[in-house]
PDB file of N, CA and C in Angstrom:
ATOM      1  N   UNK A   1       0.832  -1.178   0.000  1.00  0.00           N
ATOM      2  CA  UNK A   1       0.000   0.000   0.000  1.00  0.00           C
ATOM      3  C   UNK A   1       0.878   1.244   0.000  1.00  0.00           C
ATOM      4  N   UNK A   2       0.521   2.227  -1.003  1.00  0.00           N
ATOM      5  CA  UNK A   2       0.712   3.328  -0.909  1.00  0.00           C
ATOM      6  C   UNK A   2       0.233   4.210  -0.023  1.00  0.00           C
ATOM      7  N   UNK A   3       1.095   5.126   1.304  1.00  0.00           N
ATOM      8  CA  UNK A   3       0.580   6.132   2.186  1.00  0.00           C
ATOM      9  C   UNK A   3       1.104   7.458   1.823  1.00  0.00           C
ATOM     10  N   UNK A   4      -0.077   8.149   1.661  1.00  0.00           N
ATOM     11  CA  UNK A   4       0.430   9.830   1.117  1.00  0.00           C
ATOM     12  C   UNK A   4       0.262  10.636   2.863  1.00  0.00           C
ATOM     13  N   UNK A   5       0.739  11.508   3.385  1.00  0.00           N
ATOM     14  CA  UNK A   5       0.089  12.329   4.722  1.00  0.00           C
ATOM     15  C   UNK A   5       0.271  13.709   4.058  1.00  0.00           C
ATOM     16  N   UNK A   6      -0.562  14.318   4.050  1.00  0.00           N
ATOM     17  CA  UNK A   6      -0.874  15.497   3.455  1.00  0.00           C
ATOM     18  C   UNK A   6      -1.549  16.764   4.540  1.00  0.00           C
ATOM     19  N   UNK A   7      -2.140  17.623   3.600  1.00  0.00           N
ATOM     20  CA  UNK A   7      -3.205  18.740   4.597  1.00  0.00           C
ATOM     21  C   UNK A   7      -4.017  18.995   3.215  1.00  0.00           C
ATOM     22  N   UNK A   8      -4.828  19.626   3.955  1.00  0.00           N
ATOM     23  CA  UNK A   8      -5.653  20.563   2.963  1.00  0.00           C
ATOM     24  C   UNK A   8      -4.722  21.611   2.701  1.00  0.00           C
ATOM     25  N   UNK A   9      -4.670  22.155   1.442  1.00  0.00           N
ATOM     26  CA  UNK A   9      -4.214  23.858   1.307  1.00  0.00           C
ATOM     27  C   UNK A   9      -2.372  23.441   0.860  1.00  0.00           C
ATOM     28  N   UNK A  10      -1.751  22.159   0.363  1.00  0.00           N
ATOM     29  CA  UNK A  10      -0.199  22.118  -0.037  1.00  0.00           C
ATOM     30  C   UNK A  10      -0.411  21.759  -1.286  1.00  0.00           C
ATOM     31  N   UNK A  11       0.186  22.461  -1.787  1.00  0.00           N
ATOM     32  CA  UNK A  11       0.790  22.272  -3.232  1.00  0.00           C
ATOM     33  C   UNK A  11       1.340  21.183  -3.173  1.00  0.00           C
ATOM     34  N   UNK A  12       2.167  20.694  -2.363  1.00  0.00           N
ATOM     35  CA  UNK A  12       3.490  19.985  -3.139  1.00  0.00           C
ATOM     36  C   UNK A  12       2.316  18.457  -2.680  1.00  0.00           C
ATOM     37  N   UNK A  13       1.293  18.359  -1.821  1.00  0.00           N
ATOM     38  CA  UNK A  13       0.829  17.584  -1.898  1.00  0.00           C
ATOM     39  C   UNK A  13      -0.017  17.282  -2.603  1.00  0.00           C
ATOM     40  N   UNK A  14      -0.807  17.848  -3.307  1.00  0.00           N
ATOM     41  CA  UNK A  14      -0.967  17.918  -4.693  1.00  0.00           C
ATOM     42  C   UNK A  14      -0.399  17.633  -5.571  1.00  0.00           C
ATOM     43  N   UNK A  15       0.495  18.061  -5.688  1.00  0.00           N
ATOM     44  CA  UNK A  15       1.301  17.423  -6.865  1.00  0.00           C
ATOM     45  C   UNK A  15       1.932  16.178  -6.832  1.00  0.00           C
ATOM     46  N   UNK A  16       2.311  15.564  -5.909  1.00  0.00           N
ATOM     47  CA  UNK A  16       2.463  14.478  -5.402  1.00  0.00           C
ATOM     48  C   UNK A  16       1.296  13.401  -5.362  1.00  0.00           C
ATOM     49  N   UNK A  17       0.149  13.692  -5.388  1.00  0.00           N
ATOM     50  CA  UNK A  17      -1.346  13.104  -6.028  1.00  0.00           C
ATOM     51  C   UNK A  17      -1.221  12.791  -6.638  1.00  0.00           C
ATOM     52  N   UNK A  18      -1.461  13.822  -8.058  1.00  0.00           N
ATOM     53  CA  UNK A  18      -1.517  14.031  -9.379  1.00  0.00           C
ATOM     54  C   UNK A  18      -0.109  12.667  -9.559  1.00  0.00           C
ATOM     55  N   UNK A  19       0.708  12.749  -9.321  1.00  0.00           N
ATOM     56  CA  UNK A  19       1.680  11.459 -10.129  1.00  0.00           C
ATOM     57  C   UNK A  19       1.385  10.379  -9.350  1.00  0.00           C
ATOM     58  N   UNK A  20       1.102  10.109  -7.917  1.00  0.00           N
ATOM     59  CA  UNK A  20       0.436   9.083  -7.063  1.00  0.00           C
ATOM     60  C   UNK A  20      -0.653   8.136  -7.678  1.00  0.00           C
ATOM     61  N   UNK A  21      -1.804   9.064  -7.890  1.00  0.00           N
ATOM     62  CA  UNK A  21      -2.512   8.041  -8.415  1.00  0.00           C
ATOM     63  C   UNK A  21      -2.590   7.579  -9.654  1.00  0.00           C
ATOM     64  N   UNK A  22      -2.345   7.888 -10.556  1.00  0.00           N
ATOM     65  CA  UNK A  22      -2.271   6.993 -12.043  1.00  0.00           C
ATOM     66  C   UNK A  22      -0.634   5.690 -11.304  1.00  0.00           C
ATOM     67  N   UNK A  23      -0.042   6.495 -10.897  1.00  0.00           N
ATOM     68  CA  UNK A  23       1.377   5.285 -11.116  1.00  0.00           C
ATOM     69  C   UNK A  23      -0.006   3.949 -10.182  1.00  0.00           C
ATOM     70  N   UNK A  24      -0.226   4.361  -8.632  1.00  0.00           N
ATOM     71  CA  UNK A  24      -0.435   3.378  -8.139  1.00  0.00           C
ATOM     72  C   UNK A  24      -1.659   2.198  -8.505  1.00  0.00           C
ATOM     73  N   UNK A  25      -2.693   3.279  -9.818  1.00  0.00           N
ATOM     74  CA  UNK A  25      -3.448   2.067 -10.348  1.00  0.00           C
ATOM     75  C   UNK A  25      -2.613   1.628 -11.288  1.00  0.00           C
ATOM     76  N   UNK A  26      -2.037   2.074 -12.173  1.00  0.00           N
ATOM     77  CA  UNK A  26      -0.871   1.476 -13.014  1.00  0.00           C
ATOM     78  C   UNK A  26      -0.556  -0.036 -12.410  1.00  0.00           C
ATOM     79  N   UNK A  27      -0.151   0.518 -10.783  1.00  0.00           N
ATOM     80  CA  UNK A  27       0.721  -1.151 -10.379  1.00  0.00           C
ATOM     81  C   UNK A  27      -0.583  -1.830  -9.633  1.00  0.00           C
ATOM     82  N   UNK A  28      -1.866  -1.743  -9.462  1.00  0.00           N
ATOM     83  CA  UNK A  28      -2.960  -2.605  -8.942  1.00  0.00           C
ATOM     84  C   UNK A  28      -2.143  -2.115  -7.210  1.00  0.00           C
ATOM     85  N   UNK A  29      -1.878  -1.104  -6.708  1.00  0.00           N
ATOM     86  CA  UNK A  29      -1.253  -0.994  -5.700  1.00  0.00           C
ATOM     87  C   UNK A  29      -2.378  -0.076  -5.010  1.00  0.00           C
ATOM     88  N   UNK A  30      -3.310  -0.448  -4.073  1.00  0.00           N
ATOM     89  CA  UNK A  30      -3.897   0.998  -3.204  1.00  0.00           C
ATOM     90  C   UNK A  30      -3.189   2.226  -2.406  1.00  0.00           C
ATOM     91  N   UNK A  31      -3.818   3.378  -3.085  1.00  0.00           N
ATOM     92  CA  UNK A  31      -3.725   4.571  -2.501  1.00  0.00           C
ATOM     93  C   UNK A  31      -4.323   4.917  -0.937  1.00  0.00           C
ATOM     94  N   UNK A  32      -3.686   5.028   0.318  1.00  0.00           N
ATOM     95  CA  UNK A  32      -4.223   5.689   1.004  1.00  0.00           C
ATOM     96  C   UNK A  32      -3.785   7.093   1.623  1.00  0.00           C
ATOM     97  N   UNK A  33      -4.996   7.809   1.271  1.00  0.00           N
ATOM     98  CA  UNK A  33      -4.186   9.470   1.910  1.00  0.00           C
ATOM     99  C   UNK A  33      -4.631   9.738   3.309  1.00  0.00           C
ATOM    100  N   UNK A  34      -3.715  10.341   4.062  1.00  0.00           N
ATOM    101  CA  UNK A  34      -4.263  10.777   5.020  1.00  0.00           C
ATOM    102  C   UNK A  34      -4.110  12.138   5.293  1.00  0.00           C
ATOM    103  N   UNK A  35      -4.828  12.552   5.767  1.00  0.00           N
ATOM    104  CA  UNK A  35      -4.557  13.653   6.274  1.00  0.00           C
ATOM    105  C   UNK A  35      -4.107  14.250   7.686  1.00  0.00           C
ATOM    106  N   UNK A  36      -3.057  14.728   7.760  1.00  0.00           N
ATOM    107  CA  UNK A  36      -2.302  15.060   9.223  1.00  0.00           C
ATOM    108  C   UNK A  36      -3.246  15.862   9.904  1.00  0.00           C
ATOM    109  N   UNK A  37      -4.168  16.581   9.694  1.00  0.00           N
ATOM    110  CA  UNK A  37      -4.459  18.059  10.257  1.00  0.00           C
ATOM    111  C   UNK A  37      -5.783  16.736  11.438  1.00  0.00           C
ATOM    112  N   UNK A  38      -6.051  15.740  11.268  1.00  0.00           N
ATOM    113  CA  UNK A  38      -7.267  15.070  11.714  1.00  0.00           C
ATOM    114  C   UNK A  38      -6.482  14.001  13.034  1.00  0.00           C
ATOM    115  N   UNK A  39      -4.925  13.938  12.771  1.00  0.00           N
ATOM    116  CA  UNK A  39      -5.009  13.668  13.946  1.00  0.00           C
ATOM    117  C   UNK A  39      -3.503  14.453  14.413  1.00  0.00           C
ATOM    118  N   UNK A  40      -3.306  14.980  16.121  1.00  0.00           N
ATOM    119  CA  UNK A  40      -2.455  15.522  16.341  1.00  0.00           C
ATOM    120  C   UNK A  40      -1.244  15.107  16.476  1.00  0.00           C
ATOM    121  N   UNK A  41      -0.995  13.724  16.644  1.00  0.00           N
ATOM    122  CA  UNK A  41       0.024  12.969  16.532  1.00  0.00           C
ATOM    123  C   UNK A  41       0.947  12.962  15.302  1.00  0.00           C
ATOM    124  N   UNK A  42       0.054  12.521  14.005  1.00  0.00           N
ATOM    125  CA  UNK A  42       0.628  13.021  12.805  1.00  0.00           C
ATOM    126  C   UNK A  42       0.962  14.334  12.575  1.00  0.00           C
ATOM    127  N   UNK A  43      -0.029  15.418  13.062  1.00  0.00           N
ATOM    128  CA  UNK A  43      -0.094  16.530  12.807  1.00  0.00           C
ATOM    129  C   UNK A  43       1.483  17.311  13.512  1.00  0.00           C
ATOM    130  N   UNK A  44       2.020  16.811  14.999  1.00  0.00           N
ATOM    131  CA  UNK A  44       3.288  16.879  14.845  1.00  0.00           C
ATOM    132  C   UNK A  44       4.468  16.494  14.621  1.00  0.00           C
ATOM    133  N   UNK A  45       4.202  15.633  13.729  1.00  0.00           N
ATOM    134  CA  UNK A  45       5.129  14.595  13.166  1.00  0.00           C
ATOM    135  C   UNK A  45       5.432  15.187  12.119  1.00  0.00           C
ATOM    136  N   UNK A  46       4.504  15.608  11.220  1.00  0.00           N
ATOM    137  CA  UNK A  46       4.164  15.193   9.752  1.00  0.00           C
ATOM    138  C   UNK A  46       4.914  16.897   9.407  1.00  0.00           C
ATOM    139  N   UNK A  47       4.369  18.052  10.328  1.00  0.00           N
ATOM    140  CA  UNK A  47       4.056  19.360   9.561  1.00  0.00           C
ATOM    141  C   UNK A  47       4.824  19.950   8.436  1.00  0.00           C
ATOM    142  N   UNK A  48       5.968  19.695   9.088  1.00  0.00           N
ATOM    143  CA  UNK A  48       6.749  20.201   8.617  1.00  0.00           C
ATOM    144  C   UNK A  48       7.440  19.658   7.108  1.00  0.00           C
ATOM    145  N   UNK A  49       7.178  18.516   6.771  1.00  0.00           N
ATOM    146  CA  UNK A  49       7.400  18.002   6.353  1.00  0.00           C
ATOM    147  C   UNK A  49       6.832  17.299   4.792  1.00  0.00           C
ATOM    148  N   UNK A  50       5.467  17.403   5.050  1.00  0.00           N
ATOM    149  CA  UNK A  50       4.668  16.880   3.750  1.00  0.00           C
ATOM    150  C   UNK A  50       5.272  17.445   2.661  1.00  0.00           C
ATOM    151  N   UNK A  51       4.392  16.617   1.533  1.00  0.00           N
ATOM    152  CA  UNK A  51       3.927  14.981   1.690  1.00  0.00           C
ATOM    153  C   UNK A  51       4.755  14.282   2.294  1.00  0.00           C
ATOM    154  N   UNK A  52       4.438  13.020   2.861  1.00  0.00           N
ATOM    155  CA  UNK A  52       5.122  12.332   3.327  1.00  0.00           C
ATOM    156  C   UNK A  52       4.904  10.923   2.438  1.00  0.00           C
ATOM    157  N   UNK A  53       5.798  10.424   1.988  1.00  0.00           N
ATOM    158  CA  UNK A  53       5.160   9.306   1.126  1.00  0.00           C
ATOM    159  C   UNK A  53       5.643   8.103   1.687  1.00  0.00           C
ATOM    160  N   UNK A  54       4.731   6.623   1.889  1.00  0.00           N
ATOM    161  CA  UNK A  54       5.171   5.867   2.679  1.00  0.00           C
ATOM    162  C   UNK A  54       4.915   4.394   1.954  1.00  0.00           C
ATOM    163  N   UNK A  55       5.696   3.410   1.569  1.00  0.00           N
ATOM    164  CA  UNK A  55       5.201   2.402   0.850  1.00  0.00           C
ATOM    165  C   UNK A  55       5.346   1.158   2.283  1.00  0.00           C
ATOM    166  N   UNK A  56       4.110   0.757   1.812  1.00  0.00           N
ATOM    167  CA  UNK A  56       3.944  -0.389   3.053  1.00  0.00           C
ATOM    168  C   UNK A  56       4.051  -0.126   4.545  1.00  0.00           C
ATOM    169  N   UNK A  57       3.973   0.739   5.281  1.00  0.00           N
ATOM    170  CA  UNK A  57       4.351   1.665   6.276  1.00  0.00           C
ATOM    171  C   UNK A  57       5.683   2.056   6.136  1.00  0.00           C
ATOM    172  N   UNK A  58       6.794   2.140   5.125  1.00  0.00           N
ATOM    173  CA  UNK A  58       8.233   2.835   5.384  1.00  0.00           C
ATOM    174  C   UNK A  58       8.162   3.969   4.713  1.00  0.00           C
ATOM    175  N   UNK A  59       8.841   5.174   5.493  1.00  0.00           N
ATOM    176  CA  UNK A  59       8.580   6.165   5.031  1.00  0.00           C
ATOM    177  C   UNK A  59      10.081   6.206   3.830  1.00  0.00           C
ATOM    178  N   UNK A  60       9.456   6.665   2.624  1.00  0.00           N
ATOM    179  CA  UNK A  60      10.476   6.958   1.555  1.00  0.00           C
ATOM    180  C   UNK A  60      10.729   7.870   1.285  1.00  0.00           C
ATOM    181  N   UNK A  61       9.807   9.181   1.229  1.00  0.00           N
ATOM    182  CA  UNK A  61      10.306  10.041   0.251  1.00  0.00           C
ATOM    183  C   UNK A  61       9.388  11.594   1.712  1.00  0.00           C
ATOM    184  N   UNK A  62      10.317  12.808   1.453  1.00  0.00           N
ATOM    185  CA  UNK A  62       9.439  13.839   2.028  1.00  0.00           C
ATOM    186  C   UNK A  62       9.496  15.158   0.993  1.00  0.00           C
ATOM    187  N   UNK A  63       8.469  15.619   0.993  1.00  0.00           N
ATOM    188  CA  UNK A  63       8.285  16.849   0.018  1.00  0.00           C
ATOM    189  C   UNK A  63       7.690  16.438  -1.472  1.00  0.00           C
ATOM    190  N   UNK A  64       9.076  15.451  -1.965  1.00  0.00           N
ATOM    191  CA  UNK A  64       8.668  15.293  -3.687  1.00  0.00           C
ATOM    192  C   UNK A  64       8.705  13.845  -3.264  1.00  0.00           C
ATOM    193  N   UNK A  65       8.084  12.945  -4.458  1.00  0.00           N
ATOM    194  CA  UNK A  65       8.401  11.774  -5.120  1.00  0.00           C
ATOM    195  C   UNK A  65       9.016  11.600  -5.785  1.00  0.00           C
ATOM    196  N   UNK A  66      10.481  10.513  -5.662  1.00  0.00           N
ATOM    197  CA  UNK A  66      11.065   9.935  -6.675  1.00  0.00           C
ATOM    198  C   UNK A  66      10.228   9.079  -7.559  1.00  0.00           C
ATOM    199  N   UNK A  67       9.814   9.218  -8.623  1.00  0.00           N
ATOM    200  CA  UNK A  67       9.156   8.658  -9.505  1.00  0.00           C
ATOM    201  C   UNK A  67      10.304   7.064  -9.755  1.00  0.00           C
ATOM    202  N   UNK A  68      11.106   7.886  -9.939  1.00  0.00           N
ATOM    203  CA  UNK A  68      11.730   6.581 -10.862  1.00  0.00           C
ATOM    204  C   UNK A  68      11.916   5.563  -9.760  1.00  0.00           C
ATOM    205  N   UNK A  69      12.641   5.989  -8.485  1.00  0.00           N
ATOM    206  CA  UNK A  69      12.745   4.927  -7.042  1.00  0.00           C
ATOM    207  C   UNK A  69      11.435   4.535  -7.040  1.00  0.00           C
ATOM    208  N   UNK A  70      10.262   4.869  -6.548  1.00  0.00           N
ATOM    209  CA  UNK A  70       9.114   3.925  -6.599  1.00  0.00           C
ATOM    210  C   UNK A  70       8.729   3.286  -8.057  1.00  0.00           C
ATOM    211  N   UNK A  71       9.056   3.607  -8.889  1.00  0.00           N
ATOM    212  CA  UNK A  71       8.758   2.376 -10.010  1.00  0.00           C
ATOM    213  C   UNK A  71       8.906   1.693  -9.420  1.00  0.00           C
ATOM    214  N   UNK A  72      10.646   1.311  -9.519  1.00  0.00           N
ATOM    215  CA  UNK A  72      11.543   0.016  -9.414  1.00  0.00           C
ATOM    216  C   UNK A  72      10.871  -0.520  -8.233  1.00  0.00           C
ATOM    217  N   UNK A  73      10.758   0.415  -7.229  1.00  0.00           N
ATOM    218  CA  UNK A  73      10.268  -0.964  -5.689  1.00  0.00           C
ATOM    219  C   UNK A  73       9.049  -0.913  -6.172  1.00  0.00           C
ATOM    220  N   UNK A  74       7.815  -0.865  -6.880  1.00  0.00           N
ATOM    221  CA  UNK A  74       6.858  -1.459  -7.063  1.00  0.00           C
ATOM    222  C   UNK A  74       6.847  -2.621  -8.322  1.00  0.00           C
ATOM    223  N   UNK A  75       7.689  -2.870  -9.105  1.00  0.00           N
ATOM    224  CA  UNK A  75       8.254  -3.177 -10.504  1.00  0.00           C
ATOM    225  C   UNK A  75       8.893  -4.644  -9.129  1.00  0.00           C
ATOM    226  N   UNK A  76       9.609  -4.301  -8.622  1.00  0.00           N
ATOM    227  CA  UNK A  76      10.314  -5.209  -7.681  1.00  0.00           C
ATOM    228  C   UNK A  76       9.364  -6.251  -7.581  1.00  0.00           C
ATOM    229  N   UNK A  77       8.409  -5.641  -6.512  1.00  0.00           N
ATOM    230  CA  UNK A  77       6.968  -6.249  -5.601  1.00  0.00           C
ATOM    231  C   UNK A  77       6.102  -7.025  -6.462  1.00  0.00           C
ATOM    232  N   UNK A  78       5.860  -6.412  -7.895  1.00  0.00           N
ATOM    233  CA  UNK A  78       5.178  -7.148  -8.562  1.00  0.00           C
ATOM    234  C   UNK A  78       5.970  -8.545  -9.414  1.00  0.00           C
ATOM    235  N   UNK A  79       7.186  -8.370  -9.323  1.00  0.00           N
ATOM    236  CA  UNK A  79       8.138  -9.656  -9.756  1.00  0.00           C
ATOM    237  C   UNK A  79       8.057 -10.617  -8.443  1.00  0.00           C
ATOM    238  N   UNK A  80       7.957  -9.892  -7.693  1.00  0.00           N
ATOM    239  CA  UNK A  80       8.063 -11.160  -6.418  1.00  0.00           C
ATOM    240  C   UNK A  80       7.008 -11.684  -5.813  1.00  0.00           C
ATOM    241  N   UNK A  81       5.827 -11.348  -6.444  1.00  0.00           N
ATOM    242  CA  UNK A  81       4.069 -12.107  -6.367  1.00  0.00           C
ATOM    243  C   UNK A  81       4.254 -13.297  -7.109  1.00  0.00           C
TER     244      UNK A  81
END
């Protein structure tokens, strides 16, 4: 599973969407977003920081997505089904 942590009102999490979801139906992989602002725990974890992008609970990437690094580990995952 794909984990996005976002807010309402970020660009960069947005844009990080926008390439999120086509790749992750691409790989039959679910999207889940959350949003930090709903709980405070994330909310001081996360702030500073979004997007936060997380495959399988590990966090990979903060701000942008490496496109090309998550291919390969989803390209990986689906060779090893």
């Amino acid at each position: 599973m794909i984990t996005v942590h976002v807010r309402e009102g970020c660009h960069l999490c947005d844009d990080a969407l926008a390439l999120l979801r086509p790749l992750a139906a691409e790989h039959g992989e679910p999207l889940e977003v959350v949003d930090i602002e709903a709980d405070d725990d994330l909310h001081r974890r996360y702030l500073e920081r979004i997007p936060v992008i997380c495959l399988d609970g590990e966090e990979l990437y903060d701000f942008f997505v490496d496109e090309a690094d998550l291919r390969g580990r989803l390209r990986h995952r689906l060779e090893g089904r």
